[in-house]
PDB file of N, CA and C in Angstrom:
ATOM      1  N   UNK A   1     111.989 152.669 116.854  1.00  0.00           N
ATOM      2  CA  UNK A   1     111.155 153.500 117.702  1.00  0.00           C
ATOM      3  C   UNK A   1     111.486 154.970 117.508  1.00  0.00           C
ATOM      4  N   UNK A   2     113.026 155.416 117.398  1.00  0.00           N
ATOM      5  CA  UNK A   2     112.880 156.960 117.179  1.00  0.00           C
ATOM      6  C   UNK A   2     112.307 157.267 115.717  1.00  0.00           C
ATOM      7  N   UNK A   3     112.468 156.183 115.094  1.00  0.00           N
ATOM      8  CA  UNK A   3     111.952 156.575 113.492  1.00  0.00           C
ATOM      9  C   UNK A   3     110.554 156.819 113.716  1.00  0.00           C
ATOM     10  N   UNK A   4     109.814 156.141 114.929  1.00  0.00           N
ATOM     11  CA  UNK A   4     108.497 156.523 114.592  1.00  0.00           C
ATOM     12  C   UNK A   4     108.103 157.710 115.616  1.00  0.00           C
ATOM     13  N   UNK A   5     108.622 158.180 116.382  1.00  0.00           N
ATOM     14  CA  UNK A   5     108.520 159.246 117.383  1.00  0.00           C
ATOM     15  C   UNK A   5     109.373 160.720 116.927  1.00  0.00           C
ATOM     16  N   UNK A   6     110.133 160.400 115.583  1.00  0.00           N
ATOM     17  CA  UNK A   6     110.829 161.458 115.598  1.00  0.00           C
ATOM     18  C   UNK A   6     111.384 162.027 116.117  1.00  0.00           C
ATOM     19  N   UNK A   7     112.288 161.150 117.181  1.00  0.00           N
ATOM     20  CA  UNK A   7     113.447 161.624 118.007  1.00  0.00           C
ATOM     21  C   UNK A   7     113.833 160.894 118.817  1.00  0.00           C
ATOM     22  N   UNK A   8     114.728 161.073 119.727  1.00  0.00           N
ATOM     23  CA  UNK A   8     114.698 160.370 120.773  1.00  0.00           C
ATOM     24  C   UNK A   8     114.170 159.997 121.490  1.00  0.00           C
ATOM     25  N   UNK A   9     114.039 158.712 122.107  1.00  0.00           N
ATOM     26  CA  UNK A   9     112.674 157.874 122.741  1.00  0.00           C
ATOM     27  C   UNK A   9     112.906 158.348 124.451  1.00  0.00           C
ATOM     28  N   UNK A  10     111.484 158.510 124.857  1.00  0.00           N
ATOM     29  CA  UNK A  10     111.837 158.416 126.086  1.00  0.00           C
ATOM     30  C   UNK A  10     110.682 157.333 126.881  1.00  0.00           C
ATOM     31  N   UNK A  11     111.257 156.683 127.935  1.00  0.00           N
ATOM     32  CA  UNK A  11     110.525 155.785 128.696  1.00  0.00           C
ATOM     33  C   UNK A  11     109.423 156.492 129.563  1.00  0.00           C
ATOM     34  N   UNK A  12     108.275 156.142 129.420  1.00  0.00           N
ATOM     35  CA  UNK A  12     107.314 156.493 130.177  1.00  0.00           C
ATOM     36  C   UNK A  12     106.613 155.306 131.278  1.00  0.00           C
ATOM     37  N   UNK A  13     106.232 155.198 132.305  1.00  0.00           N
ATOM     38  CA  UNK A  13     105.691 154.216 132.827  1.00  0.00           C
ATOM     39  C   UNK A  13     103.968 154.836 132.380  1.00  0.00           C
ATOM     40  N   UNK A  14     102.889 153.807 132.739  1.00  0.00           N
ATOM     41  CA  UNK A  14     101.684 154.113 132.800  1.00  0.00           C
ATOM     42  C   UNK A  14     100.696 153.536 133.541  1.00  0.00           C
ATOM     43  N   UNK A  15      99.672 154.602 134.151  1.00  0.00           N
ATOM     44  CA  UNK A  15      98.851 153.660 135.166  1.00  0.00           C
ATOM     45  C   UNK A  15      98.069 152.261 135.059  1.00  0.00           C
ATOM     46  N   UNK A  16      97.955 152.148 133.775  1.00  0.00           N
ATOM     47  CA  UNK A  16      97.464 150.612 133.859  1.00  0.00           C
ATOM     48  C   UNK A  16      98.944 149.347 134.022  1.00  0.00           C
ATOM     49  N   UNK A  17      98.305 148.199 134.946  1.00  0.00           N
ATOM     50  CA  UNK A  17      99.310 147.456 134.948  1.00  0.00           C
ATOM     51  C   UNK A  17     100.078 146.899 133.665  1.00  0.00           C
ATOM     52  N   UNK A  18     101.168 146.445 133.948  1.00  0.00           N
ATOM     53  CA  UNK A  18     102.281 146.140 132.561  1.00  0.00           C
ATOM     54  C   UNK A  18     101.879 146.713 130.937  1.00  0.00           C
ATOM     55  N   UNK A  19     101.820 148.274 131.016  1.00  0.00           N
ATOM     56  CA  UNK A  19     101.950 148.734 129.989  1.00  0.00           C
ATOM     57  C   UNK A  19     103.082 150.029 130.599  1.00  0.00           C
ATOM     58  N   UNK A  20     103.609 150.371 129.195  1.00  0.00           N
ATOM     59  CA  UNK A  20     104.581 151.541 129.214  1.00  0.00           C
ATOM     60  C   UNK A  20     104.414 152.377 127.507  1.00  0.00           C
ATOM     61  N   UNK A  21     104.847 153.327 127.498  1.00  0.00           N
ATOM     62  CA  UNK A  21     105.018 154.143 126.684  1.00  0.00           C
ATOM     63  C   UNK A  21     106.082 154.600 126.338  1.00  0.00           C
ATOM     64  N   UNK A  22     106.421 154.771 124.921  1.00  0.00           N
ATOM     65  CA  UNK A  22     107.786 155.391 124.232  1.00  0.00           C
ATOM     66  C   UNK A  22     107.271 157.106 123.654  1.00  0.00           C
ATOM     67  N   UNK A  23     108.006 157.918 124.019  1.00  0.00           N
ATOM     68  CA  UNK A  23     107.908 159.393 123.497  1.00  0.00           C
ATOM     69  C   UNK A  23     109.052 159.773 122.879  1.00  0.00           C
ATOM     70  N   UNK A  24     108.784 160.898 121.781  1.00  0.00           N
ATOM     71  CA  UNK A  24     109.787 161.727 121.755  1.00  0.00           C
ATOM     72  C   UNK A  24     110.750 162.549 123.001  1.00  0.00           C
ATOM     73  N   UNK A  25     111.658 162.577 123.553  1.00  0.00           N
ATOM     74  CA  UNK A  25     111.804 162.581 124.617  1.00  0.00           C
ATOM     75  C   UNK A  25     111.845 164.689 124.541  1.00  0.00           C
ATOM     76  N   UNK A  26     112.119 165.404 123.646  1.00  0.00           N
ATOM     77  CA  UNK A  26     112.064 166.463 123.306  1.00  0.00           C
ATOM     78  C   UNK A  26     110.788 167.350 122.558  1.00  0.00           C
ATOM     79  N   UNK A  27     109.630 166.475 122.781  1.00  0.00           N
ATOM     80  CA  UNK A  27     108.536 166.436 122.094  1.00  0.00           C
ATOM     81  C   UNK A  27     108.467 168.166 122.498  1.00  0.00           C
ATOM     82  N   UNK A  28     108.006 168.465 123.859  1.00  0.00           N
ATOM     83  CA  UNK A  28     107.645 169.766 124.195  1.00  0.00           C
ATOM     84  C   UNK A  28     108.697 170.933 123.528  1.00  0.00           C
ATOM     85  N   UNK A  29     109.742 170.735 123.723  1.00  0.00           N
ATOM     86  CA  UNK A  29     110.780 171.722 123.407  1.00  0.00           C
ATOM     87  C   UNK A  29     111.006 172.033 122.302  1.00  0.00           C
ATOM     88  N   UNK A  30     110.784 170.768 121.215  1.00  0.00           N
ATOM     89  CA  UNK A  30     110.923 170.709 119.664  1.00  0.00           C
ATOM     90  C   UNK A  30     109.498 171.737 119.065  1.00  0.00           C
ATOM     91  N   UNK A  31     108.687 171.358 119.802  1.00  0.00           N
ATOM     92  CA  UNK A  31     106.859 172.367 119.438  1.00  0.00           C
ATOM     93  C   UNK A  31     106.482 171.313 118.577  1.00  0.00           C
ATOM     94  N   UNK A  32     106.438 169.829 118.674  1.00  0.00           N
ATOM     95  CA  UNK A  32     105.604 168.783 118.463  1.00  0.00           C
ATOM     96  C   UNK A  32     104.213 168.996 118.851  1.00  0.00           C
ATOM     97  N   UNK A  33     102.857 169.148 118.094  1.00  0.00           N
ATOM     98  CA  UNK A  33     101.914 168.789 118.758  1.00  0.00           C
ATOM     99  C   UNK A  33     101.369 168.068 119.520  1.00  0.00           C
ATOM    100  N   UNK A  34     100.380 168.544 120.921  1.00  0.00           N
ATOM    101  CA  UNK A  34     100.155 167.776 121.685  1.00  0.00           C
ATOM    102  C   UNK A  34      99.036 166.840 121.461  1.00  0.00           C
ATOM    103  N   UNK A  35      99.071 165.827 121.584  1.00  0.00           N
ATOM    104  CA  UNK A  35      98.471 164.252 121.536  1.00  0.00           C
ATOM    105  C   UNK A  35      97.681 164.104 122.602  1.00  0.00           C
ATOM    106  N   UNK A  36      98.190 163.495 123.570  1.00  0.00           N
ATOM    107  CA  UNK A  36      97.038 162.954 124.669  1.00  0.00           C
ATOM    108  C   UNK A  36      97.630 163.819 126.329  1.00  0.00           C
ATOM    109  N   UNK A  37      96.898 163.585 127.241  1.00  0.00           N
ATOM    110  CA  UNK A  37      96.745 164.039 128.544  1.00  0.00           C
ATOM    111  C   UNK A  37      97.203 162.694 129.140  1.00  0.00           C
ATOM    112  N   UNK A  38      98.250 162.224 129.745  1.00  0.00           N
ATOM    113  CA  UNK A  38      98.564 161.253 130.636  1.00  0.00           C
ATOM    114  C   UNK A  38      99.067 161.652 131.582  1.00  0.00           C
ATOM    115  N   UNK A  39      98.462 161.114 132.661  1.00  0.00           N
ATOM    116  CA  UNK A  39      98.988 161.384 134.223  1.00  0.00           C
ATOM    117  C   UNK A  39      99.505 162.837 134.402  1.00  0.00           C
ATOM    118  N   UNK A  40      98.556 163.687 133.880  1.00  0.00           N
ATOM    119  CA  UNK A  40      98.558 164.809 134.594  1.00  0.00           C
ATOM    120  C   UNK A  40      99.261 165.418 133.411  1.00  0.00           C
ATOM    121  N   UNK A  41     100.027 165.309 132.203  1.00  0.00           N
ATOM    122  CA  UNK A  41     101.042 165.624 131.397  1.00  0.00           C
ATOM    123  C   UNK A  41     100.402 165.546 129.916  1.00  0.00           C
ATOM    124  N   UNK A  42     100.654 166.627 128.753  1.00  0.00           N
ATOM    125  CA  UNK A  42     100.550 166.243 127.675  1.00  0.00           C
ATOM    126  C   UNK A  42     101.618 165.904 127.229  1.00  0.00           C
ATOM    127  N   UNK A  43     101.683 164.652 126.235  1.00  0.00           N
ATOM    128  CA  UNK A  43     102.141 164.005 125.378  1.00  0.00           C
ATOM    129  C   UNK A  43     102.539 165.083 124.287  1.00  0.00           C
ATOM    130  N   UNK A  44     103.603 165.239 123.875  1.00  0.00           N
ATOM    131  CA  UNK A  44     103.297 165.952 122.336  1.00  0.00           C
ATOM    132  C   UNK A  44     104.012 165.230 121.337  1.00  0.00           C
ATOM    133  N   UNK A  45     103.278 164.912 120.185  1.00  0.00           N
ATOM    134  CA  UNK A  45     104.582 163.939 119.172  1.00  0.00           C
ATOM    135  C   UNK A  45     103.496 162.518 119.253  1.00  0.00           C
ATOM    136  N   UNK A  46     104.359 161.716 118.665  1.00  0.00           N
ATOM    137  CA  UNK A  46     103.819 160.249 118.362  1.00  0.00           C
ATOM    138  C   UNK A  46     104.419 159.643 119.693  1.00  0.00           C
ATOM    139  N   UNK A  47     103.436 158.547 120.052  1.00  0.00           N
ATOM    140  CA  UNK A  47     103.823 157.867 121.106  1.00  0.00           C
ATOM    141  C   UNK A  47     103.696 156.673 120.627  1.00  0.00           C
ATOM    142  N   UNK A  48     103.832 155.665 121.380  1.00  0.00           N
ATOM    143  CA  UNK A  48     104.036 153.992 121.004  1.00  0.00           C
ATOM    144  C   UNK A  48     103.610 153.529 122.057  1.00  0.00           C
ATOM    145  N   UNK A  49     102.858 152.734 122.822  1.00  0.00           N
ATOM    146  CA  UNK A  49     102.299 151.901 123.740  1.00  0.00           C
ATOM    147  C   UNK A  49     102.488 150.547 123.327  1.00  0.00           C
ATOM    148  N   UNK A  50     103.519 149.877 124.700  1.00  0.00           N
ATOM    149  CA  UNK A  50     103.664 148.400 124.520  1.00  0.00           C
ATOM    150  C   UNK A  50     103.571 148.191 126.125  1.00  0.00           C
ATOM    151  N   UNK A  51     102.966 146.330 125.887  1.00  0.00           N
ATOM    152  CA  UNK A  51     102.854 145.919 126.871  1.00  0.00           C
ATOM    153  C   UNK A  51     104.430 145.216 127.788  1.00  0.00           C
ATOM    154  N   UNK A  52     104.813 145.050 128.575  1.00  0.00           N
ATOM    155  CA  UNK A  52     105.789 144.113 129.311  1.00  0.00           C
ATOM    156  C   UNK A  52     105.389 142.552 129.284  1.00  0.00           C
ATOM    157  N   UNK A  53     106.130 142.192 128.719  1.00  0.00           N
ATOM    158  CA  UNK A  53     106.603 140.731 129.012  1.00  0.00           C
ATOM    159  C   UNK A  53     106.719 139.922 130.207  1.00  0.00           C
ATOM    160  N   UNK A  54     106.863 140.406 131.260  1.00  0.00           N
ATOM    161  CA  UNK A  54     107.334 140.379 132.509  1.00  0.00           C
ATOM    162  C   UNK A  54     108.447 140.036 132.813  1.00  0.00           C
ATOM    163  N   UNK A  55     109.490 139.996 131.879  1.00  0.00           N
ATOM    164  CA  UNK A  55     111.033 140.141 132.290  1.00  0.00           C
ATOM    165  C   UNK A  55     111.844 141.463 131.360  1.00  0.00           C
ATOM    166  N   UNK A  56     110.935 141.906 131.460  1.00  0.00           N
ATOM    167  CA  UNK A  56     111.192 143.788 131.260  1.00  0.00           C
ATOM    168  C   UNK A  56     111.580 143.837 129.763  1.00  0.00           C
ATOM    169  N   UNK A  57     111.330 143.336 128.921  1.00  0.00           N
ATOM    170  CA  UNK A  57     111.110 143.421 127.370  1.00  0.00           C
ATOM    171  C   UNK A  57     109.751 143.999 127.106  1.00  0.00           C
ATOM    172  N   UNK A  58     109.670 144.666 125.977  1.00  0.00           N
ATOM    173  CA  UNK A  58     108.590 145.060 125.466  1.00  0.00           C
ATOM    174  C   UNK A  58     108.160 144.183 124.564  1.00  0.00           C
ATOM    175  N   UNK A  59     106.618 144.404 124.600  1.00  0.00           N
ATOM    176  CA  UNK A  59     105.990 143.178 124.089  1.00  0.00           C
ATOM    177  C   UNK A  59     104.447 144.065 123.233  1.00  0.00           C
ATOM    178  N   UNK A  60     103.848 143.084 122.494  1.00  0.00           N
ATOM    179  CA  UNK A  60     102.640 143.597 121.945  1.00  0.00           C
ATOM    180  C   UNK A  60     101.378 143.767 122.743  1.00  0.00           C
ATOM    181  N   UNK A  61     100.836 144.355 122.656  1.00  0.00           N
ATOM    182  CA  UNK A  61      99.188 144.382 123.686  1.00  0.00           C
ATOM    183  C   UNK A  61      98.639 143.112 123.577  1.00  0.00           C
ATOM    184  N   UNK A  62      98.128 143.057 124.361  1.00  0.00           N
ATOM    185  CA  UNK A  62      97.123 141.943 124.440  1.00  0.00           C
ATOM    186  C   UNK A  62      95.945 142.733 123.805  1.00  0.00           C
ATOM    187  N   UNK A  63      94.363 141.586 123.928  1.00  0.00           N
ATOM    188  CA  UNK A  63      93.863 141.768 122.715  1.00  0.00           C
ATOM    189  C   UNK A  63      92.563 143.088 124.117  1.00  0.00           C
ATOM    190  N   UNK A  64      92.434 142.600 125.312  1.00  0.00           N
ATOM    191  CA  UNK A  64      91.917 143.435 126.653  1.00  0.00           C
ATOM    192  C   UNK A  64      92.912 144.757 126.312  1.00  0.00           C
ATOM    193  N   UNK A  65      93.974 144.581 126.618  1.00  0.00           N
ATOM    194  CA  UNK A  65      94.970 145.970 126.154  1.00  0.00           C
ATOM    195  C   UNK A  65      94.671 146.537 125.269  1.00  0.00           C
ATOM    196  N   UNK A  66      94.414 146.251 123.781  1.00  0.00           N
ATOM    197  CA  UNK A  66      94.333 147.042 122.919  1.00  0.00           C
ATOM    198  C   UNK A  66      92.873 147.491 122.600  1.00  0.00           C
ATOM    199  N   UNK A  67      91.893 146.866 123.046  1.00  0.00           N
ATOM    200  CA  UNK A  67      90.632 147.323 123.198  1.00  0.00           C
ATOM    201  C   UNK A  67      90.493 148.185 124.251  1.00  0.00           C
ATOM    202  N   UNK A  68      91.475 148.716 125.475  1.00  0.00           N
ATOM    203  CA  UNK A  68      91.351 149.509 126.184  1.00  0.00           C
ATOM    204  C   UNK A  68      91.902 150.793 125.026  1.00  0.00           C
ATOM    205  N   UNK A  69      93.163 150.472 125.181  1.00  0.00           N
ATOM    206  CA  UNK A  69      93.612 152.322 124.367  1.00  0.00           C
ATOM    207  C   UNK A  69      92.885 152.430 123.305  1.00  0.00           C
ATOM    208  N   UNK A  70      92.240 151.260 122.498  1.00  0.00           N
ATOM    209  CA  UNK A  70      91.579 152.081 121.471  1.00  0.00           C
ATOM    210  C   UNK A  70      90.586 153.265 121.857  1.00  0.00           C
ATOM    211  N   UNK A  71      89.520 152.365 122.839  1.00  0.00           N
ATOM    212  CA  UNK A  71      88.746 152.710 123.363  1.00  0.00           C
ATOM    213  C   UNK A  71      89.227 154.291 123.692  1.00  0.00           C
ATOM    214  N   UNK A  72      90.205 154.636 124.647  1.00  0.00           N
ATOM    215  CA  UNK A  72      90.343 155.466 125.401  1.00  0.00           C
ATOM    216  C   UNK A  72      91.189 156.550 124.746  1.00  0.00           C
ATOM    217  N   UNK A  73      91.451 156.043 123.211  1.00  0.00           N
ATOM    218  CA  UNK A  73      92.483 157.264 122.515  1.00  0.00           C
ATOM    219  C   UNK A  73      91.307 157.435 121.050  1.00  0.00           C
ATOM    220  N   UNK A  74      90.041 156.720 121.504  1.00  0.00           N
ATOM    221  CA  UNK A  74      89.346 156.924 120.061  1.00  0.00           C
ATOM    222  C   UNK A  74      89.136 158.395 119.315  1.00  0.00           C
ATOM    223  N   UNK A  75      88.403 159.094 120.872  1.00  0.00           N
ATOM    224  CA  UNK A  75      88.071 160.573 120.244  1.00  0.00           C
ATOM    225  C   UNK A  75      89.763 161.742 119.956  1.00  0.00           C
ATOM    226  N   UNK A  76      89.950 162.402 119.668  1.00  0.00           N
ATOM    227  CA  UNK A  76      91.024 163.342 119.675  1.00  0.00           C
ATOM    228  C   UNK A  76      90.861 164.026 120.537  1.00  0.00           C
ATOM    229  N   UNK A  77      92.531 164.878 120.859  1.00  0.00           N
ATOM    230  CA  UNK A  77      92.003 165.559 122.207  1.00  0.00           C
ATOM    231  C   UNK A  77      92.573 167.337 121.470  1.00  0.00           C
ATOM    232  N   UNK A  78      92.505 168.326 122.018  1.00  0.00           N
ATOM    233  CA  UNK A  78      92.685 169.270 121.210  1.00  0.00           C
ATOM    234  C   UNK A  78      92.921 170.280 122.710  1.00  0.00           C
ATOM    235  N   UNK A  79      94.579 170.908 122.409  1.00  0.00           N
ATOM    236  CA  UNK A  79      94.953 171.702 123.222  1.00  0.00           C
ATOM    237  C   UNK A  79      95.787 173.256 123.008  1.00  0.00           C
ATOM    238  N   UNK A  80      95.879 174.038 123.539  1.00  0.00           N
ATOM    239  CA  UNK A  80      96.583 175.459 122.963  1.00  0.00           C
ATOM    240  C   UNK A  80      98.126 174.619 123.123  1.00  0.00           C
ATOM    241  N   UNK A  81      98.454 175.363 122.611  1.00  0.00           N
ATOM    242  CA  UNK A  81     100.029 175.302 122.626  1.00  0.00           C
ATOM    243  C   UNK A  81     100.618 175.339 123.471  1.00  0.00           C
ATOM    244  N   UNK A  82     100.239 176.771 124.337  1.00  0.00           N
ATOM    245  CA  UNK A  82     100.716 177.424 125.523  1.00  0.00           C
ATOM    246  C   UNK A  82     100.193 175.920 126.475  1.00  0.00           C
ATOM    247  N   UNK A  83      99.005 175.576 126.659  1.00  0.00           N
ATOM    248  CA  UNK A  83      98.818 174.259 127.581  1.00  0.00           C
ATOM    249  C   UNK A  83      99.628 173.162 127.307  1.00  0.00           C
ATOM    250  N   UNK A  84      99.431 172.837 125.873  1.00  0.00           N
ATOM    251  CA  UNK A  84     100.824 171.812 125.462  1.00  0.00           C
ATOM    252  C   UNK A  84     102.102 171.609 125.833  1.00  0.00           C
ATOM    253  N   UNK A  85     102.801 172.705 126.070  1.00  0.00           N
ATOM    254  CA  UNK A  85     104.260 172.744 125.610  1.00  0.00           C
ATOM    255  C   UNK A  85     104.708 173.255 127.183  1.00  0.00           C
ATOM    256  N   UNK A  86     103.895 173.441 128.249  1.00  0.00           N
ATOM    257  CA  UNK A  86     103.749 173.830 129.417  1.00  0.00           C
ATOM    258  C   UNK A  86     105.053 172.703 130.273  1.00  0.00           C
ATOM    259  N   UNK A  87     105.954 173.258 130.663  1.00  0.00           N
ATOM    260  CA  UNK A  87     106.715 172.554 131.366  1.00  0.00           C
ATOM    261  C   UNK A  87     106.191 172.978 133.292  1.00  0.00           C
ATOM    262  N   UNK A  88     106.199 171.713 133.922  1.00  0.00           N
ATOM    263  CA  UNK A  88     106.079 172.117 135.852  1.00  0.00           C
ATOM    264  C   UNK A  88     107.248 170.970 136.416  1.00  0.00           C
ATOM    265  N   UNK A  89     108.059 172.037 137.056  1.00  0.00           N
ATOM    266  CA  UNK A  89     108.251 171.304 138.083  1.00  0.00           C
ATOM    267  C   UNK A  89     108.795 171.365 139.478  1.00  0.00           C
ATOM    268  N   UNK A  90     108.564 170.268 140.632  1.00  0.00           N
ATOM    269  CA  UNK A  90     108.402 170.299 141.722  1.00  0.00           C
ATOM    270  C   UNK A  90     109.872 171.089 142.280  1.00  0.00           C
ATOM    271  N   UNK A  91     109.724 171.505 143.008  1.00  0.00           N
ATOM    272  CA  UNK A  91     111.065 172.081 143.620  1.00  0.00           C
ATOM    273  C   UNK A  91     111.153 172.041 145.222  1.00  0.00           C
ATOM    274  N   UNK A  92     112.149 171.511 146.098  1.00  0.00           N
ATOM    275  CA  UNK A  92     112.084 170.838 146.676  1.00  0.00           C
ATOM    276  C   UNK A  92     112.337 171.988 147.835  1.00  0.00           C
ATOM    277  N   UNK A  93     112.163 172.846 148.702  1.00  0.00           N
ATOM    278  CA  UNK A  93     112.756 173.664 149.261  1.00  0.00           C
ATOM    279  C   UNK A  93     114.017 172.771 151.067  1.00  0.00           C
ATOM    280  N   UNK A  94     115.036 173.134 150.890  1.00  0.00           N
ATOM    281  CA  UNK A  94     115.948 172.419 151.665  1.00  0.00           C
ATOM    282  C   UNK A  94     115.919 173.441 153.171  1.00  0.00           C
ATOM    283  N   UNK A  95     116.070 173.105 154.438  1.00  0.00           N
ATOM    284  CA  UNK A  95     115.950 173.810 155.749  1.00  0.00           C
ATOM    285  C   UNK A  95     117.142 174.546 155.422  1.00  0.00           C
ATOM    286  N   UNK A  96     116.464 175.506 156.193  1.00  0.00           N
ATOM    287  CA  UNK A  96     118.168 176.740 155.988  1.00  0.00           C
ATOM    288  C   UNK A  96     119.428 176.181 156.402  1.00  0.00           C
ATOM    289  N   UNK A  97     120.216 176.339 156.821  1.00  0.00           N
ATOM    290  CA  UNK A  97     122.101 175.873 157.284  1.00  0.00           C
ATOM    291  C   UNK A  97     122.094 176.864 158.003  1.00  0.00           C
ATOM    292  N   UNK A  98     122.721 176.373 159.796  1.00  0.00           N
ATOM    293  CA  UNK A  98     122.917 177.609 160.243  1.00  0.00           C
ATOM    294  C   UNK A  98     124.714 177.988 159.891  1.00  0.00           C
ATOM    295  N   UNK A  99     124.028 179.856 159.839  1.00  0.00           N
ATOM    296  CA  UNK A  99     125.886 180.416 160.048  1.00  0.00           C
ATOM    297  C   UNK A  99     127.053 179.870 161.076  1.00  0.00           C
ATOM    298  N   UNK A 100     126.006 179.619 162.098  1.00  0.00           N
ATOM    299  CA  UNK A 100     127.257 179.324 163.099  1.00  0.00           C
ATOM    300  C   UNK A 100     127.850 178.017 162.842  1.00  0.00           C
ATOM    301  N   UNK A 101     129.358 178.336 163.379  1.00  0.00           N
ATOM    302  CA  UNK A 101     130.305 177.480 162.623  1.00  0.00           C
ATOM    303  C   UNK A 101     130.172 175.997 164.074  1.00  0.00           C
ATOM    304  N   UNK A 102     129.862 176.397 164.904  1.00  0.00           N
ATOM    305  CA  UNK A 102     129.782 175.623 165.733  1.00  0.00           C
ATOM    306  C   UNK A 102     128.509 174.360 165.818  1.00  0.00           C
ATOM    307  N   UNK A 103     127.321 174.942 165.364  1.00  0.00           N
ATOM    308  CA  UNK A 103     126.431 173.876 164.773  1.00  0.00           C
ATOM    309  C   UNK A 103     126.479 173.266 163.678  1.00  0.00           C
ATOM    310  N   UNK A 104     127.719 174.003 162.561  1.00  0.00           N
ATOM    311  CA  UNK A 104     127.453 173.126 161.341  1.00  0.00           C
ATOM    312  C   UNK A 104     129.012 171.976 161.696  1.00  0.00           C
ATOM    313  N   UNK A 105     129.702 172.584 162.926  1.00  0.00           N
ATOM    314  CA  UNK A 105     130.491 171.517 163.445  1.00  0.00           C
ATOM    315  C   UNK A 105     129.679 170.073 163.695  1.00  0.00           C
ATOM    316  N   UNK A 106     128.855 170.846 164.375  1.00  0.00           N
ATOM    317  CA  UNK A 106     128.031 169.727 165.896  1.00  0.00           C
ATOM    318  C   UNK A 106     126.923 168.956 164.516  1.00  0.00           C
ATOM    319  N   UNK A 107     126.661 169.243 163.189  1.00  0.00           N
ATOM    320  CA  UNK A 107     125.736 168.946 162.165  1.00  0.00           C
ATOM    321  C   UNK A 107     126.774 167.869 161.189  1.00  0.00           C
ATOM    322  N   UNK A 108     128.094 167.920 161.337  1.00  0.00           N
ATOM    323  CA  UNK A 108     128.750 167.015 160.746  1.00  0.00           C
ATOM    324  C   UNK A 108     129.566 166.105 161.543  1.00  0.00           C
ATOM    325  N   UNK A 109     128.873 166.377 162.632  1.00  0.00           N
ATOM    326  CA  UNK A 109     129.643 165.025 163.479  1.00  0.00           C
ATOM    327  C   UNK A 109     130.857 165.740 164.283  1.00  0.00           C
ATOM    328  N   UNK A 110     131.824 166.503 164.128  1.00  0.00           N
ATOM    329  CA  UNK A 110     132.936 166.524 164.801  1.00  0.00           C
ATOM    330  C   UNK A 110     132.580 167.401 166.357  1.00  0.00           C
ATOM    331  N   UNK A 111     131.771 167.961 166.702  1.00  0.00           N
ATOM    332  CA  UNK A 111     131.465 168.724 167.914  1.00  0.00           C
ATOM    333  C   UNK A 111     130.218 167.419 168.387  1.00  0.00           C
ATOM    334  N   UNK A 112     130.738 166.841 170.006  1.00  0.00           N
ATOM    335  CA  UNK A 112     129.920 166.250 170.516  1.00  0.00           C
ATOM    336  C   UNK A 112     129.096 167.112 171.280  1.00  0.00           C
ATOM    337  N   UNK A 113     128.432 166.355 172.089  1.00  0.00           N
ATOM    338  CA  UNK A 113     127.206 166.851 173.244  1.00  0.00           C
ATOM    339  C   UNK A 113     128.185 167.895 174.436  1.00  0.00           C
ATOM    340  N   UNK A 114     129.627 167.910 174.689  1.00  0.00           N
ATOM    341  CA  UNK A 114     130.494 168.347 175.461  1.00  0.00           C
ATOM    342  C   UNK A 114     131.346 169.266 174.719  1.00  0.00           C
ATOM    343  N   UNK A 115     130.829 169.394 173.217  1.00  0.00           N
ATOM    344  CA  UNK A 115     130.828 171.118 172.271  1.00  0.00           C
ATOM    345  C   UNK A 115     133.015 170.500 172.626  1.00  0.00           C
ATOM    346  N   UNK A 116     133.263 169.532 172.393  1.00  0.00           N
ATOM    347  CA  UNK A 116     134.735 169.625 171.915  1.00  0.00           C
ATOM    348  C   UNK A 116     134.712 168.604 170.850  1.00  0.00           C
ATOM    349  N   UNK A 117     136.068 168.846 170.232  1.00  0.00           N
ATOM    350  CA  UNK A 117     135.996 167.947 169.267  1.00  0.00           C
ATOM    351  C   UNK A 117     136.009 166.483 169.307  1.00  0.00           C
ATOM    352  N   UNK A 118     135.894 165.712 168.848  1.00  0.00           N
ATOM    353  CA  UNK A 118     135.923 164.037 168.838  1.00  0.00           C
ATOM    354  C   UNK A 118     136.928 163.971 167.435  1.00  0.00           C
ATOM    355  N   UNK A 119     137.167 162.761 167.691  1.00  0.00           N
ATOM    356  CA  UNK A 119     138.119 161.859 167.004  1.00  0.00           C
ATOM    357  C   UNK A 119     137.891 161.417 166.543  1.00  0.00           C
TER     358      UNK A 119
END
């Protein structure tokens, strides 16, 4: 699989049931061209689509499976670079911490409801 992705593989899940995808896992960073649009993401590099087995081995498409991606990877897709190689991500913002030393007491347990310490 890296022989055919040219690098290190990375696991992709995908929205149709029991299929998954193998990527270059450095595709974007390396400046691999981009391939397809999945779940919101371009692909860049060679990918590999296999079906699951259902005891988490990879397996060949079925014959419904492979008449879907043909179907759905027939035309080419064609993107700038800058859209390609586009990294996003979510960032989680955390509630402030207060300064006072007495709530981040009473926030880790040792200051009860009677603001003394516990045991």
């Amino acid at each position: 699989m890296q022989k055919l992705v040219d690098g290190c593989i990375e696991f992709g899940p995908l929205p149709e049931p029991d299929c998954h995808l193998y990527c270059n896992d450095e595709g974007k960073l390396n400046g691999l061209p981009g391939n397809r649009r999945l779940d919101g993401d371009i692909i860049c590099g060679t990918f590999i689509i296999c079906a699951d087995d259902g005891e988490g081995n990879d397996a060949s498409l079925n014959d419904k499976q492979l008449q879907y991606y043909a179907e759905r990877f027939q035309e080419p897709e064609q993107y700038t670079d800058e859209e390609a190689h586009r990294f996003e991500y979510e960032i989680k913002v955390m509630p402030p911490i207060s300064n006072d030393m007495e709530d981040i007491l009473r926030m880790m347990g040792f200051l009860g409801g009677s603001d003394e310490m516990e045991r």
